[in-house]
Structure formats: C-alpha cells, structure tokens
N, C-alpha and C. Protein backbone atom coordinates (compact mmCIF):
# COMPACT_ATOMS: atom_id res chain seq x y z
N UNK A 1 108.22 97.22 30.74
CA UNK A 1 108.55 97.56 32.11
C UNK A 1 110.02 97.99 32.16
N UNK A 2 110.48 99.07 33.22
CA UNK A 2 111.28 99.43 33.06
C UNK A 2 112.23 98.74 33.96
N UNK A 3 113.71 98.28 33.93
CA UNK A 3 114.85 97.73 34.89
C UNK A 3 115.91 98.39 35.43
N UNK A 4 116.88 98.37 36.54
CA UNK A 4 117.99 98.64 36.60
C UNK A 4 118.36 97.39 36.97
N UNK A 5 119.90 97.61 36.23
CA UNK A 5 120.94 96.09 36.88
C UNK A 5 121.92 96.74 37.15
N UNK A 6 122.65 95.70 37.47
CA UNK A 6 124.30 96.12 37.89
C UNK A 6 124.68 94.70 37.11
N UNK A 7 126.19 95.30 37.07
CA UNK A 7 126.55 93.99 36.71
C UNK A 7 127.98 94.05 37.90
N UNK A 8 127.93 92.74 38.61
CA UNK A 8 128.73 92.36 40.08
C UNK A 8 130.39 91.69 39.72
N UNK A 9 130.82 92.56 39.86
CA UNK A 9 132.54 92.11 40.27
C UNK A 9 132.66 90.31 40.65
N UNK A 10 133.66 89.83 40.11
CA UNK A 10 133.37 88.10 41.09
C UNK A 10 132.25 87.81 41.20
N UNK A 11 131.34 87.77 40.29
CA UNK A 11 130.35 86.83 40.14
C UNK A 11 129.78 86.37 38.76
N UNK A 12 130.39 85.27 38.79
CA UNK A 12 130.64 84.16 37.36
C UNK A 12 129.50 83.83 37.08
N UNK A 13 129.25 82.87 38.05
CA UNK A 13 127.62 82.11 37.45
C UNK A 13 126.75 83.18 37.06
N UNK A 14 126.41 84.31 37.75
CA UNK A 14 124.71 85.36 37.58
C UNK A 14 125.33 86.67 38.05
N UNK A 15 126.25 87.33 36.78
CA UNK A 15 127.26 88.47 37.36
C UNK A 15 126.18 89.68 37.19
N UNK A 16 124.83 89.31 37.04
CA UNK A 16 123.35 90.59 36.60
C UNK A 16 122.79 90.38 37.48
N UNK A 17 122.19 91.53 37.88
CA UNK A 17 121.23 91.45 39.58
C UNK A 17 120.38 92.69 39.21
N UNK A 18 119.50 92.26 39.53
CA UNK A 18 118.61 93.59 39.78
C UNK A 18 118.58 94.20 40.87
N UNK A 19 118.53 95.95 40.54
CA UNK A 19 118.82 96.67 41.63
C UNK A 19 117.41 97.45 41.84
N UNK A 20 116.80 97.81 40.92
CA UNK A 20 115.12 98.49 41.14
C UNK A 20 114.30 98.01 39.66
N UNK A 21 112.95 98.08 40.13
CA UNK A 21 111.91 97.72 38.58
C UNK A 21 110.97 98.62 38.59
N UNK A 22 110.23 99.04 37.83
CA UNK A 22 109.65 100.05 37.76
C UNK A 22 109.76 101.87 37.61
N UNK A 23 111.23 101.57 37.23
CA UNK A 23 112.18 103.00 37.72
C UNK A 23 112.98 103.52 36.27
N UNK A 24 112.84 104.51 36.43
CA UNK A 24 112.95 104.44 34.84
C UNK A 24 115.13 105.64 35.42
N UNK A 25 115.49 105.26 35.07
CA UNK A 25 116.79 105.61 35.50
C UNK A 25 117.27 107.09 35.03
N UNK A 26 117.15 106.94 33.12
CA UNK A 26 118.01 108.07 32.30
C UNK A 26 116.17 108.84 31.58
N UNK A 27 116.80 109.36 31.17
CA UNK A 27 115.88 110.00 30.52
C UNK A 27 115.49 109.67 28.71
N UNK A 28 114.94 109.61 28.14
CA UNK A 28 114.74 109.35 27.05
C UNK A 28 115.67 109.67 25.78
N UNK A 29 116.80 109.34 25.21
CA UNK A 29 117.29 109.96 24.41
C UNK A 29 116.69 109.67 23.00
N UNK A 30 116.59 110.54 21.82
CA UNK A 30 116.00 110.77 20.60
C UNK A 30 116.91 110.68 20.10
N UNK A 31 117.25 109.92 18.78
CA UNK A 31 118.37 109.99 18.26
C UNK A 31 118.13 110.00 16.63
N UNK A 32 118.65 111.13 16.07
CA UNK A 32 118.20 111.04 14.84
C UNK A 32 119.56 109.90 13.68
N UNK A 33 118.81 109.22 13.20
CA UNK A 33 119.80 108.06 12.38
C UNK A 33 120.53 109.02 11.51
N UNK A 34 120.60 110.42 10.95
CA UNK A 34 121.15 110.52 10.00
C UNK A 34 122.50 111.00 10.30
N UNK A 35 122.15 111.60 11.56
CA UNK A 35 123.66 112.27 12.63
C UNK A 35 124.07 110.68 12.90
N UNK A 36 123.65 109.81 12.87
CA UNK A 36 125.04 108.34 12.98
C UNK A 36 125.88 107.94 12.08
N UNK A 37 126.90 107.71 12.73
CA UNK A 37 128.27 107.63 11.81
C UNK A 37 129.02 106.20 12.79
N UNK A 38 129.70 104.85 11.93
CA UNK A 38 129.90 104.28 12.90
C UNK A 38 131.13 104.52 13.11
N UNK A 39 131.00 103.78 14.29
CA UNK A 39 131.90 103.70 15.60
C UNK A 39 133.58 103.72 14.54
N UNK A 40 134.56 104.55 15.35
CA UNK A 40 135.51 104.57 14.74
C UNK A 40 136.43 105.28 15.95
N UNK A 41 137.18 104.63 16.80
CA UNK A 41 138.08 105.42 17.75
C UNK A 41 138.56 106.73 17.76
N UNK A 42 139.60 107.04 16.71
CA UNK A 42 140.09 107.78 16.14
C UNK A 42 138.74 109.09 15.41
N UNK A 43 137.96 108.79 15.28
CA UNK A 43 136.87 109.82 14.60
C UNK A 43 136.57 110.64 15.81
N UNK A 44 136.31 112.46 15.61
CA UNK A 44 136.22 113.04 16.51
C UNK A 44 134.36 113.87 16.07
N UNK A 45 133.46 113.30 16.65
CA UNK A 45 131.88 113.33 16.42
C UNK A 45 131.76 115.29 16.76
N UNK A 46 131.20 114.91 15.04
CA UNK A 46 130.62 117.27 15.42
C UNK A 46 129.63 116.76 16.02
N UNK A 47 129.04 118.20 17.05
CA UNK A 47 127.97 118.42 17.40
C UNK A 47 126.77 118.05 17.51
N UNK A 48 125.82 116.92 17.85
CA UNK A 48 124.42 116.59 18.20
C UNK A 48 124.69 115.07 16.93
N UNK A 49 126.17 114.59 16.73
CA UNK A 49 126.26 113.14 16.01
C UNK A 49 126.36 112.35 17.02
N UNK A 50 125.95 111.18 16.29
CA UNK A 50 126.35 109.62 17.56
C UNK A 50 126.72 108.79 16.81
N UNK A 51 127.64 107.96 17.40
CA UNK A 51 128.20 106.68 16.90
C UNK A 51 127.20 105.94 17.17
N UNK A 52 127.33 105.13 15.85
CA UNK A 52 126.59 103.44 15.81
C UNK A 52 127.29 102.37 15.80
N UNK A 53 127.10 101.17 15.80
CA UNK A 53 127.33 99.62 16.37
C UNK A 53 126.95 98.81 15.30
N UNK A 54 126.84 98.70 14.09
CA UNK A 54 126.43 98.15 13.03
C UNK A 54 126.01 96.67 13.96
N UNK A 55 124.70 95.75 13.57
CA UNK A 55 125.21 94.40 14.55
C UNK A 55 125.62 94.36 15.78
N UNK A 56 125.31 94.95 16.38
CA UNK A 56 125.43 94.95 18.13
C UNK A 56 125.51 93.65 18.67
N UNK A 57 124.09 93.26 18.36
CA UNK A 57 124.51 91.87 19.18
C UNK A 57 125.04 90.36 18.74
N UNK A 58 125.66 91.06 17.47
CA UNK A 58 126.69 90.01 16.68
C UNK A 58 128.15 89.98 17.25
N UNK A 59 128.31 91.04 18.23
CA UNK A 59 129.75 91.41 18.34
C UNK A 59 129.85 90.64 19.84
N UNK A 60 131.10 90.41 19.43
CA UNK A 60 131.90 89.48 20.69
C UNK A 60 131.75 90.28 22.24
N UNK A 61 131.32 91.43 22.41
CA UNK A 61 131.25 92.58 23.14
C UNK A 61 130.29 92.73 23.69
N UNK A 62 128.99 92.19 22.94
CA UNK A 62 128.21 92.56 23.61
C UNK A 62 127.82 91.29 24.65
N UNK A 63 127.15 91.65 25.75
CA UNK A 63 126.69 90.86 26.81
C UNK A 63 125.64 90.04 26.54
N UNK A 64 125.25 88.52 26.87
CA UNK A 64 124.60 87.80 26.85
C UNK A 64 122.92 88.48 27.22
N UNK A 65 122.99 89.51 27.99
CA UNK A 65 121.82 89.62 28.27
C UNK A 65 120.88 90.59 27.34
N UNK A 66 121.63 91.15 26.38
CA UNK A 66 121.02 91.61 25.51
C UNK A 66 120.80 90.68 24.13
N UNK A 67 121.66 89.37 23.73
CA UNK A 67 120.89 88.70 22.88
C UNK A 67 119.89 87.55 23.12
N UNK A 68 119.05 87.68 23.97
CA UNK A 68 117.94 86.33 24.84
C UNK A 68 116.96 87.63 24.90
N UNK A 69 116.07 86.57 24.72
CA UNK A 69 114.23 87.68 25.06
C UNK A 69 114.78 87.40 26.62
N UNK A 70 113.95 89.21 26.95
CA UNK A 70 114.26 89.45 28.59
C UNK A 70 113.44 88.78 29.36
N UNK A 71 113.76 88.20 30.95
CA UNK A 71 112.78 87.79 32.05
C UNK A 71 113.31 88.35 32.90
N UNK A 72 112.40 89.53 33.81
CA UNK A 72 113.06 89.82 34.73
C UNK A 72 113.61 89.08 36.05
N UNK A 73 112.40 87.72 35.95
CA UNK A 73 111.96 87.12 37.26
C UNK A 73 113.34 86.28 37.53
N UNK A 74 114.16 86.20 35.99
CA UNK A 74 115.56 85.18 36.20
C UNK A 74 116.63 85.53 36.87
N UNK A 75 116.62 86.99 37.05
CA UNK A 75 117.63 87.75 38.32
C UNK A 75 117.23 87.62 39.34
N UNK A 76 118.19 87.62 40.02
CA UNK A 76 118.02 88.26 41.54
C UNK A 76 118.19 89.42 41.53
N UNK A 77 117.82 89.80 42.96
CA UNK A 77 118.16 91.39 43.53
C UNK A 77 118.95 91.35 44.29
N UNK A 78 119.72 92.73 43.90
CA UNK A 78 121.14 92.35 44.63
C UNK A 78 121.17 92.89 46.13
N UNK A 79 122.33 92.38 46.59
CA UNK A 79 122.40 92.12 47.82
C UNK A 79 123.12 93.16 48.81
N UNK A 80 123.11 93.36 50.24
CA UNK A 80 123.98 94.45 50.67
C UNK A 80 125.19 94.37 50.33
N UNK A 81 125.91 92.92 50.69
CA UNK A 81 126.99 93.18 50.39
C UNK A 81 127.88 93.23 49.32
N UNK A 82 127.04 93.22 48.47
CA UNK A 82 127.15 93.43 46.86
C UNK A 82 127.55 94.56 46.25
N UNK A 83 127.05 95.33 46.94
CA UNK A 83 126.94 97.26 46.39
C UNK A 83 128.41 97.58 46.37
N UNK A 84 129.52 97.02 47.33
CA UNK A 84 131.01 97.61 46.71
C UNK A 84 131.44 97.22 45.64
N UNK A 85 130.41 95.94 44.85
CA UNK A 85 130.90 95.07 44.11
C UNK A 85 130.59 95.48 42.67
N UNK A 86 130.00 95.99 42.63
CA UNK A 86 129.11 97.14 41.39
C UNK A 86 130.15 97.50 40.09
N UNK A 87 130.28 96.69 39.27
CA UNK A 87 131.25 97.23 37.63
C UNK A 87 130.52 98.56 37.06
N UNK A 88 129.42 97.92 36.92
CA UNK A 88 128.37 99.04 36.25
C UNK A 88 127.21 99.10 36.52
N UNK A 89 126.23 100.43 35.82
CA UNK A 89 124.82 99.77 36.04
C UNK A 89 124.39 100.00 34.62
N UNK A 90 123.13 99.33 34.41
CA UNK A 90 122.56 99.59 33.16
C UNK A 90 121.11 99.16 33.58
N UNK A 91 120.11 100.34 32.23
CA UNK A 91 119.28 100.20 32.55
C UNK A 91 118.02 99.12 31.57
N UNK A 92 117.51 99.08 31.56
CA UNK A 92 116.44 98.19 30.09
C UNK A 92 114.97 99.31 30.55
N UNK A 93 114.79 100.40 29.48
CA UNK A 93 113.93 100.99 29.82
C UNK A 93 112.82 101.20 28.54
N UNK A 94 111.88 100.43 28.25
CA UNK A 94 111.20 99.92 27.12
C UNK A 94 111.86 98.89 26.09
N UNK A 95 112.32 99.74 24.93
CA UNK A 95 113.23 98.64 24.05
C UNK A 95 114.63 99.26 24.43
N UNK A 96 114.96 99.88 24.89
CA UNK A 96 116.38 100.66 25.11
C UNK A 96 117.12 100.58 26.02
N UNK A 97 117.93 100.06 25.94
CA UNK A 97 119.18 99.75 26.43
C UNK A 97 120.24 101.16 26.61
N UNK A 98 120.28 101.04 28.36
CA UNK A 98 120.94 102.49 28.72
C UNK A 98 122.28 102.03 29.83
N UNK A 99 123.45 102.58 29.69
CA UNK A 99 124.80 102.38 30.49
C UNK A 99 125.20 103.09 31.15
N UNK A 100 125.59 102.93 32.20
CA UNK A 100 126.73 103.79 32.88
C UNK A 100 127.53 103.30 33.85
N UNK A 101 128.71 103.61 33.45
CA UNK A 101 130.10 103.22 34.14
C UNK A 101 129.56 103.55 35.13
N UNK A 102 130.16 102.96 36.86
CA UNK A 102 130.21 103.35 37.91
C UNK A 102 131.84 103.34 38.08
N UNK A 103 132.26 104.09 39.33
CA UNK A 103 133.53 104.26 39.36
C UNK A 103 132.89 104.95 41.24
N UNK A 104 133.09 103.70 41.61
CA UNK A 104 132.84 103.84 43.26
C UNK A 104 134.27 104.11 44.18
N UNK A 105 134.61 105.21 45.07
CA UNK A 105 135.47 104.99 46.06
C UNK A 105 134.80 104.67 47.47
N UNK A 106 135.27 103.37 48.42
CA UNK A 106 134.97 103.41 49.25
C UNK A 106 136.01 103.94 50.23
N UNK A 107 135.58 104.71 51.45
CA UNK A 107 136.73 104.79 52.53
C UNK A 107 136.19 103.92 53.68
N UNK A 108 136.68 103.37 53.50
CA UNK A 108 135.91 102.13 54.70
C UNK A 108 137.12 102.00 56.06
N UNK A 109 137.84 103.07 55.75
CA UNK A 109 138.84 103.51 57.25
C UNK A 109 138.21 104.20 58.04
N UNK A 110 138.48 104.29 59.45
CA UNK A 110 137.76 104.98 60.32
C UNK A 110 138.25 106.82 60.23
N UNK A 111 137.71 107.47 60.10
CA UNK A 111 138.87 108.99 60.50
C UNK A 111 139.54 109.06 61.80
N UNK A 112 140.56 109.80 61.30
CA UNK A 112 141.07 110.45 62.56
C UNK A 112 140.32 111.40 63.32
N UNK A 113 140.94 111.28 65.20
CA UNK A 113 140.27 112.24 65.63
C UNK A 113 140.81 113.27 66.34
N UNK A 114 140.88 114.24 66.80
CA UNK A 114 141.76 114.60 67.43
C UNK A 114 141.27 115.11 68.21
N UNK A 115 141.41 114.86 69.42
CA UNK A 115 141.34 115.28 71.26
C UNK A 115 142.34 115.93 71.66
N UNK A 116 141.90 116.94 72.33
CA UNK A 116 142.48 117.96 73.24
C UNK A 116 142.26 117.30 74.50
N UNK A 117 143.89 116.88 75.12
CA UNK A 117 144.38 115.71 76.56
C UNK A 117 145.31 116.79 77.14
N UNK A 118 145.03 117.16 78.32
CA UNK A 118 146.12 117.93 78.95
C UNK A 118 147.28 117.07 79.79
C-alpha cells in the first residue's frame, strides 16, 4: 500500500503523520545499479548516474521509520494546524522510499488596500 507522511516541526514524541494512503505521490523511478557510484559530496554525477548509501539504515541519518517493519495504523493523520509545520514529505510507495524537501512560505499578513476617500 502506498503512504504519504510529513515529518512535523516541534513534534518530539510522533514527529510522522500521515497525510494521504492510497496515493501514490512520485512516479516510479528505475534505477540501473551500474550507473551507482557512492555518495561522495565533492563528486560531480555524469548523466543518467545516481549516488548510493552503502547501509542506509546503518547510518546515524537515517530515520527510525525506515529501520522497523511498517504499520500504518501507528500514525496519525495530520492535523490542520499542522500543515505550517511541515519539514518534509516523504512517500513509502511499495518497497520504496521517496523524499522531498518542502520549503513552505506563509503570508499570513493581511494585504494592503487602497481606497479612493475624497
């Protein structure tokens, strides 16, 4: 089954919420192993290569929720007033694990207006 989460700003205890199920978010990426080369900052990737993660979920980096067999039923769904609260989202769409930064601006000021007062 397919997931979206977020993961929530200020929230310690259960900072993962589900945001939709059944939704498949990104699209399928194919990745051929021989174009992988690992991860190396400084390395600048030719054309149709990808970096790898040797041990992913050995690394201090990665998130708790990818080394535990998944339950969806252990999240919640997140909440209205949650949505400014949004770090990221990610998706769990079969065995694959999919990311994306969010980078939200809110303007939560009113606009200006301007009236014509004689």
């Amino acid at each position: 089954m397919n997931h979206v989460f977020a993961r929530v700003k200020s929230e310690r205890k259960k900072p993962f919420v589900k945001v939709i199920s059944n939704h498949t978010l990104f699209e399928a990426v194919n990745v051929d192993v021989s174009f992988c080369v690992p991860y190396v900052p400084d390395h600048n990737l030719d054309e149709d290569a990808w970096f790898k993660v040797e041990e992913f979920s050995q690394k201090v980096f990665c998130i708790d929720l990818l080394k535990s067999t998944f339950d969806s039923k252990e999240y919640e769904d997140l909440k209205k007033d949650q949505f400014q609260k949004i770090s990221y989202i990610f998706s769990l769409q079969g065995d694959d694990f999919y990311l994306a930064q969010c980078r939200f601006e809110w303007n939560l000021t009113p606009h200006n207006r301007c009236t014509n007062t004689p």
